[in-house]
PDB file of N, CA and C in Angstrom:
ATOM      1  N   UNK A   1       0.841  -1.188   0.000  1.00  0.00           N
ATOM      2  CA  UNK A   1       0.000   0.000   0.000  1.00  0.00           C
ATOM      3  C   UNK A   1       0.884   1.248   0.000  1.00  0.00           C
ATOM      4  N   UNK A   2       0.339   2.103  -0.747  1.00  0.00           N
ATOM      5  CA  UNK A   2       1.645   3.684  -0.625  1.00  0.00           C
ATOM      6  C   UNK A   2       1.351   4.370   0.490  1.00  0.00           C
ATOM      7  N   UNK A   3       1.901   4.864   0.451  1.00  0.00           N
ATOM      8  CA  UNK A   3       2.041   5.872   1.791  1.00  0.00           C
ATOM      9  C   UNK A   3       1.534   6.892   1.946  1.00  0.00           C
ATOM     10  N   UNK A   4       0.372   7.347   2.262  1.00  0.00           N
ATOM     11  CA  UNK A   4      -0.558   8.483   2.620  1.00  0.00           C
ATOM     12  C   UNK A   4       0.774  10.296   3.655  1.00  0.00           C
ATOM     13  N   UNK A   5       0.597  11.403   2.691  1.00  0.00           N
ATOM     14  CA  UNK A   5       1.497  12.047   3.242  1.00  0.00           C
ATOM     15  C   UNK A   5       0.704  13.054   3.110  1.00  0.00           C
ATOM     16  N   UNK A   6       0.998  14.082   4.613  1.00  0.00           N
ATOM     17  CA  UNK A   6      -0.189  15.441   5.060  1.00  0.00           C
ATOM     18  C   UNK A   6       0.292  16.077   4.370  1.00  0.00           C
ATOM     19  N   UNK A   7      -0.411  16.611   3.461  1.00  0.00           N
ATOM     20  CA  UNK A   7      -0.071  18.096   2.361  1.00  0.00           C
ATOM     21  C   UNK A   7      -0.594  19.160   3.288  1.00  0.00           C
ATOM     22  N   UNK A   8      -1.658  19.274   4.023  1.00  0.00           N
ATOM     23  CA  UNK A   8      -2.341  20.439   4.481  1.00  0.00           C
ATOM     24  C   UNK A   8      -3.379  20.552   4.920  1.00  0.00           C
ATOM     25  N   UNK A   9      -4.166  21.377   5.726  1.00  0.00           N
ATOM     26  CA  UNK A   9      -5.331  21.216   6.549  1.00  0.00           C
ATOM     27  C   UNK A   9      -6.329  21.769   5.764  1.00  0.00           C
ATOM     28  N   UNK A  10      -7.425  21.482   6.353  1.00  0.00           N
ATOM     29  CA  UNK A  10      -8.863  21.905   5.213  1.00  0.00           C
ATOM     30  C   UNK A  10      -8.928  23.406   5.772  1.00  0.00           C
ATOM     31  N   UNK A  11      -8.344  23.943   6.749  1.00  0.00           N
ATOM     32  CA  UNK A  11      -8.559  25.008   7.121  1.00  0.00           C
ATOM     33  C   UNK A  11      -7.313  26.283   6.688  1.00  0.00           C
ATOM     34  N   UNK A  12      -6.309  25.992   5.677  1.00  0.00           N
ATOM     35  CA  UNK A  12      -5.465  26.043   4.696  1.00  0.00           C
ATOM     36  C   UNK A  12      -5.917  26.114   2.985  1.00  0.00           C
ATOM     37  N   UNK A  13      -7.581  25.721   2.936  1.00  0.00           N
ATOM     38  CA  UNK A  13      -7.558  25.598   1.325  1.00  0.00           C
ATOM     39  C   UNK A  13      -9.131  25.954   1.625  1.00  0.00           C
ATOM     40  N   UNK A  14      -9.398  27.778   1.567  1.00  0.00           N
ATOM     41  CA  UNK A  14     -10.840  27.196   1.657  1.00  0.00           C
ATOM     42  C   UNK A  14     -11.899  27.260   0.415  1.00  0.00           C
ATOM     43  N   UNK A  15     -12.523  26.462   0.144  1.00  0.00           N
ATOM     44  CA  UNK A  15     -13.853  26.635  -0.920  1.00  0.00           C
ATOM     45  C   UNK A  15     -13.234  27.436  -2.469  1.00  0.00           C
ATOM     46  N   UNK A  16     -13.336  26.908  -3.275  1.00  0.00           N
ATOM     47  CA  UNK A  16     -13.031  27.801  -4.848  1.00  0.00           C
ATOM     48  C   UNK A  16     -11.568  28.544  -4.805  1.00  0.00           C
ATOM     49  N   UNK A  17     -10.680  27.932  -3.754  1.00  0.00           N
ATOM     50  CA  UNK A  17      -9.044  27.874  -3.463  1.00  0.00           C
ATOM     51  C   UNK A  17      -8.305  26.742  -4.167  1.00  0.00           C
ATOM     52  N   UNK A  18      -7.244  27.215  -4.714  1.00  0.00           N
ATOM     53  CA  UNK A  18      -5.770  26.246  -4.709  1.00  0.00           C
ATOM     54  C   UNK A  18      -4.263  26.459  -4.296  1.00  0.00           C
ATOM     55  N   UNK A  19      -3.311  25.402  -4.021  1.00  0.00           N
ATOM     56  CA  UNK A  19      -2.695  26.008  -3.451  1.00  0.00           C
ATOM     57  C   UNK A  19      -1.261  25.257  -4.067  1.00  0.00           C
ATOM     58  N   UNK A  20      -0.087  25.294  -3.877  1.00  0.00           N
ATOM     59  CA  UNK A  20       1.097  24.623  -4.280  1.00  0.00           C
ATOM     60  C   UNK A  20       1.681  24.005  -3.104  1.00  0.00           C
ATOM     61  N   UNK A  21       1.557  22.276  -3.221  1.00  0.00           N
ATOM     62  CA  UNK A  21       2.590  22.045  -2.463  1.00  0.00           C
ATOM     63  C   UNK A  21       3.647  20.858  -2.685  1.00  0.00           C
ATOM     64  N   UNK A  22       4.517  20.317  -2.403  1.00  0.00           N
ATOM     65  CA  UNK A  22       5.453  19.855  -2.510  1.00  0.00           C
ATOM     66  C   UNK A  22       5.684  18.164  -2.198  1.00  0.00           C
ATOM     67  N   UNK A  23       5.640  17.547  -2.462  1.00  0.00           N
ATOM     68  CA  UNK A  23       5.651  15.929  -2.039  1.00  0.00           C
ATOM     69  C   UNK A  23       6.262  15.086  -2.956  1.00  0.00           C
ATOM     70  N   UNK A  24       7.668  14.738  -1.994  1.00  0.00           N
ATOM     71  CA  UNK A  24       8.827  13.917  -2.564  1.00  0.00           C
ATOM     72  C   UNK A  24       9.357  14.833  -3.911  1.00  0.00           C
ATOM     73  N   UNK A  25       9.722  15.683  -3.470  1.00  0.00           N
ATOM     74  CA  UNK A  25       9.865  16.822  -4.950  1.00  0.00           C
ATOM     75  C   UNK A  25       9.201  17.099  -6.059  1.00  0.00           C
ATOM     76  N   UNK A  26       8.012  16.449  -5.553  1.00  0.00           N
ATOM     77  CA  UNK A  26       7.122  17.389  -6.861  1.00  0.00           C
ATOM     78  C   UNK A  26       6.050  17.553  -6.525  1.00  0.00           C
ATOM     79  N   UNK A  27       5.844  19.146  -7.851  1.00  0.00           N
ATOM     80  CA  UNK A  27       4.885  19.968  -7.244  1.00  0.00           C
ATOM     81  C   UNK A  27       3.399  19.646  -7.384  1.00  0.00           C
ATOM     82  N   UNK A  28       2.700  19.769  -6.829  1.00  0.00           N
ATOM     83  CA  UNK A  28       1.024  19.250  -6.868  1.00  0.00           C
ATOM     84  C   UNK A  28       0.655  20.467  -6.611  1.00  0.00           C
ATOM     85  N   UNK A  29      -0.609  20.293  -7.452  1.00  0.00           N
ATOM     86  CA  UNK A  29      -1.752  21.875  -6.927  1.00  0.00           C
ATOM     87  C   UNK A  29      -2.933  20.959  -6.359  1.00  0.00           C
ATOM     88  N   UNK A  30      -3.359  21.860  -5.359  1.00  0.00           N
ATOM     89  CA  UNK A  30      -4.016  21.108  -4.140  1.00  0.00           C
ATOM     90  C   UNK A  30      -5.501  22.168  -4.669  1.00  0.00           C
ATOM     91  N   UNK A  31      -6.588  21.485  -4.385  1.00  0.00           N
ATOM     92  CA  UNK A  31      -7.666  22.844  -4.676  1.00  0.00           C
ATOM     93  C   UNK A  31      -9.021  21.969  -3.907  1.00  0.00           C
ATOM     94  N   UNK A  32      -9.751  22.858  -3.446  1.00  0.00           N
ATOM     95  CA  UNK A  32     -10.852  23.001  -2.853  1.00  0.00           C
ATOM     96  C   UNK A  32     -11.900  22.961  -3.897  1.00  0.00           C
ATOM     97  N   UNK A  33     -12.571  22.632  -4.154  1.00  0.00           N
ATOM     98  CA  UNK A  33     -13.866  22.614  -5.340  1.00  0.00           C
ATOM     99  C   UNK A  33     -15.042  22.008  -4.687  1.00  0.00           C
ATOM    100  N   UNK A  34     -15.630  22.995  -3.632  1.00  0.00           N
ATOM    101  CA  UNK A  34     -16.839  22.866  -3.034  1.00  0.00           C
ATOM    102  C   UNK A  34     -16.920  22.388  -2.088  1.00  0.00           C
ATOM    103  N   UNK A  35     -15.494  22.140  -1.527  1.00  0.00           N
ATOM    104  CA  UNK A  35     -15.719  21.422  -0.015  1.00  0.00           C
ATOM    105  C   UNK A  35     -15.245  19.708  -0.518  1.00  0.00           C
ATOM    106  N   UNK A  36     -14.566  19.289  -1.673  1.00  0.00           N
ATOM    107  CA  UNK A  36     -14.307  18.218  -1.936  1.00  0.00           C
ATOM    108  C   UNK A  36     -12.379  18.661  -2.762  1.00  0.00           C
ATOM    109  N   UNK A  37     -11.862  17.893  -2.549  1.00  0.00           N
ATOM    110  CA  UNK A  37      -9.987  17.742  -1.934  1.00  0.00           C
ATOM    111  C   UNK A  37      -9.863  17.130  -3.560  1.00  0.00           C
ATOM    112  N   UNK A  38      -9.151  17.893  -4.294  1.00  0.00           N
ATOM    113  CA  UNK A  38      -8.428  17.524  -5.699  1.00  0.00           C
ATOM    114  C   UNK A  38      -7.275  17.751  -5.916  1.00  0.00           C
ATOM    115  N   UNK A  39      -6.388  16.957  -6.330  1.00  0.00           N
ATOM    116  CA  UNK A  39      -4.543  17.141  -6.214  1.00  0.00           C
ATOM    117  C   UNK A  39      -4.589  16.534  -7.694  1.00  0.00           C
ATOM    118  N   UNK A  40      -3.577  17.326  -8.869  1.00  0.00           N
ATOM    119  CA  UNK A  40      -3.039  16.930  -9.918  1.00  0.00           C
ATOM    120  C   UNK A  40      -1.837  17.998 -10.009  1.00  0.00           C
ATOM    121  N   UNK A  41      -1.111  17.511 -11.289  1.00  0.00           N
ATOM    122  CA  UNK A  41       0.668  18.135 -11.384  1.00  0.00           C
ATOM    123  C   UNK A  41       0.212  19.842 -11.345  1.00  0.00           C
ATOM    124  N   UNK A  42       1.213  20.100 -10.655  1.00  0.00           N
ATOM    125  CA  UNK A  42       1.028  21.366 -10.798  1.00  0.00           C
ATOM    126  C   UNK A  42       1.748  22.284 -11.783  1.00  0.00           C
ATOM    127  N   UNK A  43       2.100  21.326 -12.807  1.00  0.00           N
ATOM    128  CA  UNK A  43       2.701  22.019 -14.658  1.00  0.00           C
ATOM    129  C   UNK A  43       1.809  22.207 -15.526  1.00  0.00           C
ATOM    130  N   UNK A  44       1.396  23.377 -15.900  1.00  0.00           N
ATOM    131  CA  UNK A  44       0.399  22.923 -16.805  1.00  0.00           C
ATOM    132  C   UNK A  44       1.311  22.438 -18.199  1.00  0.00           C
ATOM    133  N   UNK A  45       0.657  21.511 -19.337  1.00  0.00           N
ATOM    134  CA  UNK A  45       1.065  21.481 -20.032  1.00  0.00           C
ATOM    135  C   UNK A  45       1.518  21.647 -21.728  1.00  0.00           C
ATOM    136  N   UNK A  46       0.899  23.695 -21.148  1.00  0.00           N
ATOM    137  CA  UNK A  46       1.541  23.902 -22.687  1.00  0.00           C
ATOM    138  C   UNK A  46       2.488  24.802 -22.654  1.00  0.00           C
ATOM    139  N   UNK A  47       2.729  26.172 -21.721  1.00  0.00           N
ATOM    140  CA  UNK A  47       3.997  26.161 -21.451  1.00  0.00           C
ATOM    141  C   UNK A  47       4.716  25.662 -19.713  1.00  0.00           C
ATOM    142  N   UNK A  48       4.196  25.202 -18.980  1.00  0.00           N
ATOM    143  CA  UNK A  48       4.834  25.085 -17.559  1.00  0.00           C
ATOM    144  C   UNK A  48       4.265  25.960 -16.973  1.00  0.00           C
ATOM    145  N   UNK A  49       3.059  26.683 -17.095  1.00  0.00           N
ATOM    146  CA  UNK A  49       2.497  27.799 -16.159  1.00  0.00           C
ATOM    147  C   UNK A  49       1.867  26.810 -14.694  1.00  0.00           C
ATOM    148  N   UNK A  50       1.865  27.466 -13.667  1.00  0.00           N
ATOM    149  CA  UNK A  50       1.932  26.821 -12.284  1.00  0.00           C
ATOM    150  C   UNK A  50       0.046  27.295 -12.121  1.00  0.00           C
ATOM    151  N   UNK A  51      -0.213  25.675 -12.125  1.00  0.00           N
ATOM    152  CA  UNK A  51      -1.759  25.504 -12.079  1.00  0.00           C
ATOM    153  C   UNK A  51      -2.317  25.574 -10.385  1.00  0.00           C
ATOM    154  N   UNK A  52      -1.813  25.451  -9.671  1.00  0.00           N
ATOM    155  CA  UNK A  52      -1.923  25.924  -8.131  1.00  0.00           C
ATOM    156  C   UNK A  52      -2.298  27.493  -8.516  1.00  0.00           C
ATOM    157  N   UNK A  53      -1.457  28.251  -9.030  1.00  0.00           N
ATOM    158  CA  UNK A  53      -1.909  30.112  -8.928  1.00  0.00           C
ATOM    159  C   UNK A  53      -3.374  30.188  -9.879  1.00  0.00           C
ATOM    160  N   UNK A  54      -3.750  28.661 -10.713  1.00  0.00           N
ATOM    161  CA  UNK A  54      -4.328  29.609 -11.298  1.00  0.00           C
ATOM    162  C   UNK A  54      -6.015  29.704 -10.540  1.00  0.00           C
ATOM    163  N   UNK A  55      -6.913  30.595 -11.576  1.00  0.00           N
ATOM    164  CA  UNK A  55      -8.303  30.512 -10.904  1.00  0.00           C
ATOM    165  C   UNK A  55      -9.204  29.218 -11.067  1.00  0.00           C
ATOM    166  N   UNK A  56      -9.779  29.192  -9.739  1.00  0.00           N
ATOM    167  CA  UNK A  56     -10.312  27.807 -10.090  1.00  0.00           C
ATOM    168  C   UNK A  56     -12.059  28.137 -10.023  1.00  0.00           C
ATOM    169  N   UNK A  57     -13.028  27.336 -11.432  1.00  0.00           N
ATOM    170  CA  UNK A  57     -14.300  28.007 -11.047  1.00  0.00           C
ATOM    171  C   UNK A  57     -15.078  26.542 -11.232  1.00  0.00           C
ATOM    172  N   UNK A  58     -15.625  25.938 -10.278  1.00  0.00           N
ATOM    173  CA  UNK A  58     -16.332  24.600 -10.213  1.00  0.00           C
ATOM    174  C   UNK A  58     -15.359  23.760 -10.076  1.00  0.00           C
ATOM    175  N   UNK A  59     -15.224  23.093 -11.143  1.00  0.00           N
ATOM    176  CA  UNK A  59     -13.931  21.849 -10.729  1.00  0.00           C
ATOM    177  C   UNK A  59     -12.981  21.945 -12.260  1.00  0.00           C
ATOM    178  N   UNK A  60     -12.834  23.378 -12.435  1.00  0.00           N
ATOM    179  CA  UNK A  60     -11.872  23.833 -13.533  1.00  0.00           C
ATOM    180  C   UNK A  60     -11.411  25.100 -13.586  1.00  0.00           C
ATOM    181  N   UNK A  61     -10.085  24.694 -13.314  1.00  0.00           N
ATOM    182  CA  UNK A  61      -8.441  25.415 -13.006  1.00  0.00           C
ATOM    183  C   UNK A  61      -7.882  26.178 -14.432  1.00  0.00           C
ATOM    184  N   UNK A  62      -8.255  27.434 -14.278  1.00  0.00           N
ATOM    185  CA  UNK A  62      -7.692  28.077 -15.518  1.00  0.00           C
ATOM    186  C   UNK A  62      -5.914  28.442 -15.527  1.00  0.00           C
ATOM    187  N   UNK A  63      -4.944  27.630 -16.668  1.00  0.00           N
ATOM    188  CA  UNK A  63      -3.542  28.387 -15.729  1.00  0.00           C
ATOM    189  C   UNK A  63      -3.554  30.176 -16.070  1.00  0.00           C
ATOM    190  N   UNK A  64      -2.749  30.219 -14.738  1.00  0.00           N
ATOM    191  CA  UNK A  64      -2.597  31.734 -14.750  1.00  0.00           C
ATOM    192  C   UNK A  64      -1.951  32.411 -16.038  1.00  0.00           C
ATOM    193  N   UNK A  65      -1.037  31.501 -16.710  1.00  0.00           N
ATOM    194  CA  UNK A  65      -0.432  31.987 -17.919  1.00  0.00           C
ATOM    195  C   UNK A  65      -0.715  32.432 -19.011  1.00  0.00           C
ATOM    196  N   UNK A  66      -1.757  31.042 -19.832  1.00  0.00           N
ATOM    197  CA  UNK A  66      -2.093  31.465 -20.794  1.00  0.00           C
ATOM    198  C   UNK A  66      -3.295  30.912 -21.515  1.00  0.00           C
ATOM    199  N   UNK A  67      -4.119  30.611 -19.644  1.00  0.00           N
ATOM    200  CA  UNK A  67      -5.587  30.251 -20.254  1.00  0.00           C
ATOM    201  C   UNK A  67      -5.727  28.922 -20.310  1.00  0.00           C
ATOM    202  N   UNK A  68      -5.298  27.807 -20.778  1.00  0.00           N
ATOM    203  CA  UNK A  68      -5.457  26.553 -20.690  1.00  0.00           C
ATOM    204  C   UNK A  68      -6.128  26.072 -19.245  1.00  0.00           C
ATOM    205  N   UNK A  69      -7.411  25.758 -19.501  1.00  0.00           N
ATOM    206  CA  UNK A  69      -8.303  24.865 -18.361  1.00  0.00           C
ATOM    207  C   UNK A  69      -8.300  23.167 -18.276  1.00  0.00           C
ATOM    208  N   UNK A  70      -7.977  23.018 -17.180  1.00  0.00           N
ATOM    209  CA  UNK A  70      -8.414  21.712 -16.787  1.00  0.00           C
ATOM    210  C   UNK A  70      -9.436  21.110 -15.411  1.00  0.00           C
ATOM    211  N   UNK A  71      -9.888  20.116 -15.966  1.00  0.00           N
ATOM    212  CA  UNK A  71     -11.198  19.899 -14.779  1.00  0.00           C
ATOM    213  C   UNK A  71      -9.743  18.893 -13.742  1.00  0.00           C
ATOM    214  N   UNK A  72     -10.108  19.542 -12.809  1.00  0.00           N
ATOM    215  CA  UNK A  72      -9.054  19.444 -11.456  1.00  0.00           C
ATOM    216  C   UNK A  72      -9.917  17.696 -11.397  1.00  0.00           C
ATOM    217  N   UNK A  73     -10.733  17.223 -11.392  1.00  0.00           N
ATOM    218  CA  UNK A  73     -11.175  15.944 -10.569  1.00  0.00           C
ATOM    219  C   UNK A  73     -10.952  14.690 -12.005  1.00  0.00           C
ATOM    220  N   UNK A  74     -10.800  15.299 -12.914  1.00  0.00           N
ATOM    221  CA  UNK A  74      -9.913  14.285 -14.059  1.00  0.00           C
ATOM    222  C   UNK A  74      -8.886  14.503 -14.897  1.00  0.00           C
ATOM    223  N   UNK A  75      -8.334  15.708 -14.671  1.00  0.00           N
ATOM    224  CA  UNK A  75      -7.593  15.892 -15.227  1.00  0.00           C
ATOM    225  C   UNK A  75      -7.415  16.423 -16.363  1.00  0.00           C
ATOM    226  N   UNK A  76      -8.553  16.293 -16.962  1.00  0.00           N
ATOM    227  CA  UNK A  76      -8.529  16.491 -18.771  1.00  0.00           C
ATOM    228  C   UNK A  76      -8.348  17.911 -18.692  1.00  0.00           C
ATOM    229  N   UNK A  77      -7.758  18.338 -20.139  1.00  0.00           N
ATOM    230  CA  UNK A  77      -7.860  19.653 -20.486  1.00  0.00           C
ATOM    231  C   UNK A  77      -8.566  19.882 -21.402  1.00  0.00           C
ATOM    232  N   UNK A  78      -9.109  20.834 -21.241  1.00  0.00           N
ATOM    233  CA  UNK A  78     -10.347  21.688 -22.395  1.00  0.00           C
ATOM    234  C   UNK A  78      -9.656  21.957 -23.600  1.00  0.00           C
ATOM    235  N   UNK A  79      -8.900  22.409 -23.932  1.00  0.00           N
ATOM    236  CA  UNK A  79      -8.268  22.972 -24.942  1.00  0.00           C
ATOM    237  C   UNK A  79      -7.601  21.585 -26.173  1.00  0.00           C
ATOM    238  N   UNK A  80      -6.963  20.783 -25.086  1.00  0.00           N
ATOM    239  CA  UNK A  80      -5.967  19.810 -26.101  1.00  0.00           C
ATOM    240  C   UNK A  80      -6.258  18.469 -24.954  1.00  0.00           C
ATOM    241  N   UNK A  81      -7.331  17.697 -25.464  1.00  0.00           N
ATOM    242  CA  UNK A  81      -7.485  16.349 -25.069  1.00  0.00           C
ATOM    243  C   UNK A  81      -6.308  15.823 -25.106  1.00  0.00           C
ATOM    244  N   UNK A  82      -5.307  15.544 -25.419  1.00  0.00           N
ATOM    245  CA  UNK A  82      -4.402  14.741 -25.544  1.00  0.00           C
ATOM    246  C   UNK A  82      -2.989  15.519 -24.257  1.00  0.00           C
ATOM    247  N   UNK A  83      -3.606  16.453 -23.583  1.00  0.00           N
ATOM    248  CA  UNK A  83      -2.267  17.284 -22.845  1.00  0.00           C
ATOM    249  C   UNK A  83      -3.561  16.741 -21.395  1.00  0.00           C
ATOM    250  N   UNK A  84      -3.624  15.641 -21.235  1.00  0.00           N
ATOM    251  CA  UNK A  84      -4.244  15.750 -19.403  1.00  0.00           C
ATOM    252  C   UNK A  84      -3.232  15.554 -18.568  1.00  0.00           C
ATOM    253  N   UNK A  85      -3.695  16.168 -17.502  1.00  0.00           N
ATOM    254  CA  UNK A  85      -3.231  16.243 -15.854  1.00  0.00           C
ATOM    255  C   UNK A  85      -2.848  14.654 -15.416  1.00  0.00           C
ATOM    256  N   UNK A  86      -1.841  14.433 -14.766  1.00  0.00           N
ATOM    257  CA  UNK A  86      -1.932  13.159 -13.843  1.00  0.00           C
ATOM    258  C   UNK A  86      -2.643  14.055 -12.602  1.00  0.00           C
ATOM    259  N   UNK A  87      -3.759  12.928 -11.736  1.00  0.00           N
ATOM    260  CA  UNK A  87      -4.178  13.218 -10.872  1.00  0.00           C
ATOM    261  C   UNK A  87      -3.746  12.676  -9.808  1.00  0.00           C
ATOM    262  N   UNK A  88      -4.209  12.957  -8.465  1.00  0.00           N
ATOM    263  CA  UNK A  88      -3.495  12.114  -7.049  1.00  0.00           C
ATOM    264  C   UNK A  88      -4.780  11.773  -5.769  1.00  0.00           C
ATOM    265  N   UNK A  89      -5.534  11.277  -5.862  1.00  0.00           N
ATOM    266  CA  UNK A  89      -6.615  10.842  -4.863  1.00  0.00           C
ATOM    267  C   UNK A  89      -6.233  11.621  -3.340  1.00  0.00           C
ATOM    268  N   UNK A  90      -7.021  12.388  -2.878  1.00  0.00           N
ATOM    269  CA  UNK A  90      -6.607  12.894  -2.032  1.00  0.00           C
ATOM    270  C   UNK A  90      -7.341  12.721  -0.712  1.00  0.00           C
ATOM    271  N   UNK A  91      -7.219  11.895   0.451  1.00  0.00           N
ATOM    272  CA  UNK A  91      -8.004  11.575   1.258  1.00  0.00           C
ATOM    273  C   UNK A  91      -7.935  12.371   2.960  1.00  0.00           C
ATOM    274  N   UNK A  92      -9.175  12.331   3.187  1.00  0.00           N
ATOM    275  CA  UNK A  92      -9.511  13.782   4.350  1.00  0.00           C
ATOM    276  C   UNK A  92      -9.435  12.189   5.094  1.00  0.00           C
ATOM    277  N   UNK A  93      -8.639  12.724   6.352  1.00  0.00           N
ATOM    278  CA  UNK A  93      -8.212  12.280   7.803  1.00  0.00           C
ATOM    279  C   UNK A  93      -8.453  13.316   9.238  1.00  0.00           C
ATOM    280  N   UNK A  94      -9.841  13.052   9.422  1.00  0.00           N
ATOM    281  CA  UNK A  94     -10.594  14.589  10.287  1.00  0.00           C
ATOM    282  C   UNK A  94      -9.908  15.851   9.322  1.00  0.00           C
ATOM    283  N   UNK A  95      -8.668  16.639  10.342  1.00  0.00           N
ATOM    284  CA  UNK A  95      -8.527  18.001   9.382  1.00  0.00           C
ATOM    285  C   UNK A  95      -7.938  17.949   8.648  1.00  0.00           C
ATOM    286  N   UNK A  96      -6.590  16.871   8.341  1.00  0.00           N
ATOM    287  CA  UNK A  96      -5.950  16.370   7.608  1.00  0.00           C
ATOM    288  C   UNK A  96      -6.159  16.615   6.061  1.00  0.00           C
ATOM    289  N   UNK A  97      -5.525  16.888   5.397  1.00  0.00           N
ATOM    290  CA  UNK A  97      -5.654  16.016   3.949  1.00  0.00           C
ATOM    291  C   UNK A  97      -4.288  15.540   3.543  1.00  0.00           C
ATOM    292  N   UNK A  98      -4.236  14.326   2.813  1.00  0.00           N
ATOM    293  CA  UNK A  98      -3.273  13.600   2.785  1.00  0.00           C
ATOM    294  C   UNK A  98      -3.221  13.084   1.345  1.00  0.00           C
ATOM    295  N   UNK A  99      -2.123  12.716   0.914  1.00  0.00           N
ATOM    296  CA  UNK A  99      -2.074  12.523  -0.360  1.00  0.00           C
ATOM    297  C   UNK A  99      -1.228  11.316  -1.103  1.00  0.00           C
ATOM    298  N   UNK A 100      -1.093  10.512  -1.914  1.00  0.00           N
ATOM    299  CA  UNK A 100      -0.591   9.538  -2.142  1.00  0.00           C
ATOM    300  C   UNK A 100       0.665   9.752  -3.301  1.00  0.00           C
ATOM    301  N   UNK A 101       1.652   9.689  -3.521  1.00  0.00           N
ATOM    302  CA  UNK A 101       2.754  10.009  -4.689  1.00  0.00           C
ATOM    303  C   UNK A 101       2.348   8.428  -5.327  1.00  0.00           C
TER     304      UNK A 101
END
Protein backbone atom coordinates (compact mmCIF):
# COMPACT_ATOMS: atom_id res chain seq x y z
CA UNK A 1 0.00 0.00 0.00
CA UNK A 2 1.65 3.68 -0.62
CA UNK A 3 2.04 5.87 1.79
CA UNK A 4 -0.56 8.48 2.62
CA UNK A 5 1.50 12.05 3.24
CA UNK A 6 -0.19 15.44 5.06
CA UNK A 7 -0.07 18.10 2.36
CA UNK A 8 -2.34 20.44 4.48
CA UNK A 9 -5.33 21.22 6.55
CA UNK A 10 -8.86 21.91 5.21
CA UNK A 11 -8.56 25.01 7.12
CA UNK A 12 -5.46 26.04 4.70
CA UNK A 13 -7.56 25.60 1.32
CA UNK A 14 -10.84 27.20 1.66
CA UNK A 15 -13.85 26.63 -0.92
CA UNK A 16 -13.03 27.80 -4.85
CA UNK A 17 -9.04 27.87 -3.46
CA UNK A 18 -5.77 26.25 -4.71
CA UNK A 19 -2.70 26.01 -3.45
CA UNK A 20 1.10 24.62 -4.28
CA UNK A 21 2.59 22.05 -2.46
CA UNK A 22 5.45 19.85 -2.51
CA UNK A 23 5.65 15.93 -2.04
CA UNK A 24 8.83 13.92 -2.56
CA UNK A 25 9.86 16.82 -4.95
CA UNK A 26 7.12 17.39 -6.86
CA UNK A 27 4.88 19.97 -7.24
CA UNK A 28 1.02 19.25 -6.87
CA UNK A 29 -1.75 21.88 -6.93
CA UNK A 30 -4.02 21.11 -4.14
CA UNK A 31 -7.67 22.84 -4.68
CA UNK A 32 -10.85 23.00 -2.85
CA UNK A 33 -13.87 22.61 -5.34
CA UNK A 34 -16.84 22.87 -3.03
CA UNK A 35 -15.72 21.42 -0.02
CA UNK A 36 -14.31 18.22 -1.94
CA UNK A 37 -9.99 17.74 -1.93
CA UNK A 38 -8.43 17.52 -5.70
CA UNK A 39 -4.54 17.14 -6.21
CA UNK A 40 -3.04 16.93 -9.92
CA UNK A 41 0.67 18.14 -11.38
CA UNK A 42 1.03 21.37 -10.80
CA UNK A 43 2.70 22.02 -14.66
CA UNK A 44 0.40 22.92 -16.81
CA UNK A 45 1.07 21.48 -20.03
CA UNK A 46 1.54 23.90 -22.69
CA UNK A 47 4.00 26.16 -21.45
CA UNK A 48 4.83 25.08 -17.56
CA UNK A 49 2.50 27.80 -16.16
CA UNK A 50 1.93 26.82 -12.28
CA UNK A 51 -1.76 25.50 -12.08
CA UNK A 52 -1.92 25.92 -8.13
CA UNK A 53 -1.91 30.11 -8.93
CA UNK A 54 -4.33 29.61 -11.30
CA UNK A 55 -8.30 30.51 -10.90
CA UNK A 56 -10.31 27.81 -10.09
CA UNK A 57 -14.30 28.01 -11.05
CA UNK A 58 -16.33 24.60 -10.21
CA UNK A 59 -13.93 21.85 -10.73
CA UNK A 60 -11.87 23.83 -13.53
CA UNK A 61 -8.44 25.41 -13.01
CA UNK A 62 -7.69 28.08 -15.52
CA UNK A 63 -3.54 28.39 -15.73
CA UNK A 64 -2.60 31.73 -14.75
CA UNK A 65 -0.43 31.99 -17.92
CA UNK A 66 -2.09 31.47 -20.79
CA UNK A 67 -5.59 30.25 -20.25
CA UNK A 68 -5.46 26.55 -20.69
CA UNK A 69 -8.30 24.87 -18.36
CA UNK A 70 -8.41 21.71 -16.79
CA UNK A 71 -11.20 19.90 -14.78
CA UNK A 72 -9.05 19.44 -11.46
CA UNK A 73 -11.17 15.94 -10.57
CA UNK A 74 -9.91 14.28 -14.06
CA UNK A 75 -7.59 15.89 -15.23
CA UNK A 76 -8.53 16.49 -18.77
CA UNK A 77 -7.86 19.65 -20.49
CA UNK A 78 -10.35 21.69 -22.40
CA UNK A 79 -8.27 22.97 -24.94
CA UNK A 80 -5.97 19.81 -26.10
CA UNK A 81 -7.48 16.35 -25.07
CA UNK A 82 -4.40 14.74 -25.54
CA UNK A 83 -2.27 17.28 -22.84
CA UNK A 84 -4.24 15.75 -19.40
CA UNK A 85 -3.23 16.24 -15.85
CA UNK A 86 -1.93 13.16 -13.84
CA UNK A 87 -4.18 13.22 -10.87
CA UNK A 88 -3.50 12.11 -7.05
CA UNK A 89 -6.61 10.84 -4.86
CA UNK A 90 -6.61 12.89 -2.03
CA UNK A 91 -8.00 11.58 1.26
CA UNK A 92 -9.51 13.78 4.35
CA UNK A 93 -8.21 12.28 7.80
CA UNK A 94 -10.59 14.59 10.29
CA UNK A 95 -8.53 18.00 9.38
CA UNK A 96 -5.95 16.37 7.61
CA UNK A 97 -5.65 16.02 3.95
CA UNK A 98 -3.27 13.60 2.79
CA UNK A 99 -2.07 12.52 -0.36
CA UNK A 100 -0.59 9.54 -2.14
CA UNK A 101 2.75 10.01 -4.69
Amino acid sequence: MAQLTKIATKQELPAGTGKVVEVDGRAIALFNAGGSFYAVDNTCKHRGGPLGEGALTGTSVMCPWHGWSYDVTTGACAVAPSANLQTYPVTVDGNDLLISI
